[in-house]
Protein backbone atom coordinates (compact mmCIF):
# COMPACT_ATOMS: atom_id res chain seq x y z
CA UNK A 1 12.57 -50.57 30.53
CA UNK A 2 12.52 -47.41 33.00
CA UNK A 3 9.36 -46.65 35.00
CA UNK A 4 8.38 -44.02 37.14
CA UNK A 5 7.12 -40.64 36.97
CA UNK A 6 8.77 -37.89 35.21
CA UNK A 7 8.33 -33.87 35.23
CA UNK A 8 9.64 -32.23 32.27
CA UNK A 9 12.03 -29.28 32.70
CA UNK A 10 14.35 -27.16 30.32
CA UNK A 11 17.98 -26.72 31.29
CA UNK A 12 19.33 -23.66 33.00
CA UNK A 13 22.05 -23.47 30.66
CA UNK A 14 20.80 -24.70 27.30
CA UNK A 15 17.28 -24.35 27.36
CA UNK A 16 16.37 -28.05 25.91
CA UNK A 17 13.66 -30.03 27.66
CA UNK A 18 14.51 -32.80 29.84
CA UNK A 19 12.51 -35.69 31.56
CA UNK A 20 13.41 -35.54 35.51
CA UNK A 21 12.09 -38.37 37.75
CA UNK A 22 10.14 -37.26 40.43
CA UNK A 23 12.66 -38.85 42.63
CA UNK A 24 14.94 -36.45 42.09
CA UNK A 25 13.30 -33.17 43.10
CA UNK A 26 14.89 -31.12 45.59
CA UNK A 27 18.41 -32.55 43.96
CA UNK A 28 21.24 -31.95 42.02
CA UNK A 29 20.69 -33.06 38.16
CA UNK A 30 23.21 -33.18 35.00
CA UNK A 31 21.62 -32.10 31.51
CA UNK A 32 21.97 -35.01 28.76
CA UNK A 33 23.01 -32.61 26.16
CA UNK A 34 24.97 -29.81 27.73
CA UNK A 35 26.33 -31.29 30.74
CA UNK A 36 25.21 -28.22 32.93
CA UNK A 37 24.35 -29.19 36.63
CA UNK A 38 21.08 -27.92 38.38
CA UNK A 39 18.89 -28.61 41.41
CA UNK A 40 15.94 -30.25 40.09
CA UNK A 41 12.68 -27.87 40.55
CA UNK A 42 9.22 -27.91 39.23
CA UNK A 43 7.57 -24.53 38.17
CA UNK A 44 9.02 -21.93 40.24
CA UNK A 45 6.71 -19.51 42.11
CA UNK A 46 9.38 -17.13 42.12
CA UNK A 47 10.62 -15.91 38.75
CA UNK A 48 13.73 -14.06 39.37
CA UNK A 49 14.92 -17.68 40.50
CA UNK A 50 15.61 -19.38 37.54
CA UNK A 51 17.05 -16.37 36.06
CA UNK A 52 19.54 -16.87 39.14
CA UNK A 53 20.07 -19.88 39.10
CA UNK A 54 20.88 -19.67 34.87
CA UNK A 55 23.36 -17.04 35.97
CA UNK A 56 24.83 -19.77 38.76
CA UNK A 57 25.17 -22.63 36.47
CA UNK A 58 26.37 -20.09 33.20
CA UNK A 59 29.18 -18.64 35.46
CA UNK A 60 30.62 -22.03 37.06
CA UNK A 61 30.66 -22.80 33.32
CA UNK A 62 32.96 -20.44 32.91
CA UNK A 63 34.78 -20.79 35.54
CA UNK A 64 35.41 -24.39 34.80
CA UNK A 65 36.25 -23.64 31.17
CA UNK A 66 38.93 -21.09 32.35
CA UNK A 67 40.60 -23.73 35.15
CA UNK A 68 40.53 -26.24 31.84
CA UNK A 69 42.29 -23.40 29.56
CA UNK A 70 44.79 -22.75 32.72
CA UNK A 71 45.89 -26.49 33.27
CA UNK A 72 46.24 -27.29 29.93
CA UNK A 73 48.68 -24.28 29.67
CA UNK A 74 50.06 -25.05 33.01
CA UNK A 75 50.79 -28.10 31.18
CA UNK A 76 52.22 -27.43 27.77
CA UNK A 77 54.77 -24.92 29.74
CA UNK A 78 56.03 -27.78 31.49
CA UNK A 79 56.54 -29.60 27.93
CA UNK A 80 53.79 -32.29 29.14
């Protein structure tokens, strides 16, 4: 069984609460559910930061969605 102490946090990307170990402010985190990567923050002072750093984590997203899209039809060109 886990112990420690947890901060809960909603995901940048997805919005669904997660349960962060204290350990791990300050660091990079992976949502359970969406797979989205984040540094993990309590409560921001500033607003406008989570709002950029939603935009961050929504456009690598995409980016890595679009470099999937292009080596899988890098691929099926080459008759892989």
């Amino acid at each position: 069984m886990a112990s420690g102490t947890f901060f809960v946090k909603s995901c940048v990307t997805c919005g669904r609460l997660l349960e962060i170990r204290v350990e791990l402010l300050g660091k990079k985190v992976e949502c359970v559910h969406c797979g989205a990567g984040f540094i993990a923050r309590e409560a921001n002072d500033d607003p406008d930061a989570e709002r950029v750093e939603q935009a961050l984590a929504l456009a690598q997203a995409y980016i890595d969605s679009v470099a999937s899209v292009a080596r899988n039809n890098t691929a099926a060109s080459r008759g892989c």
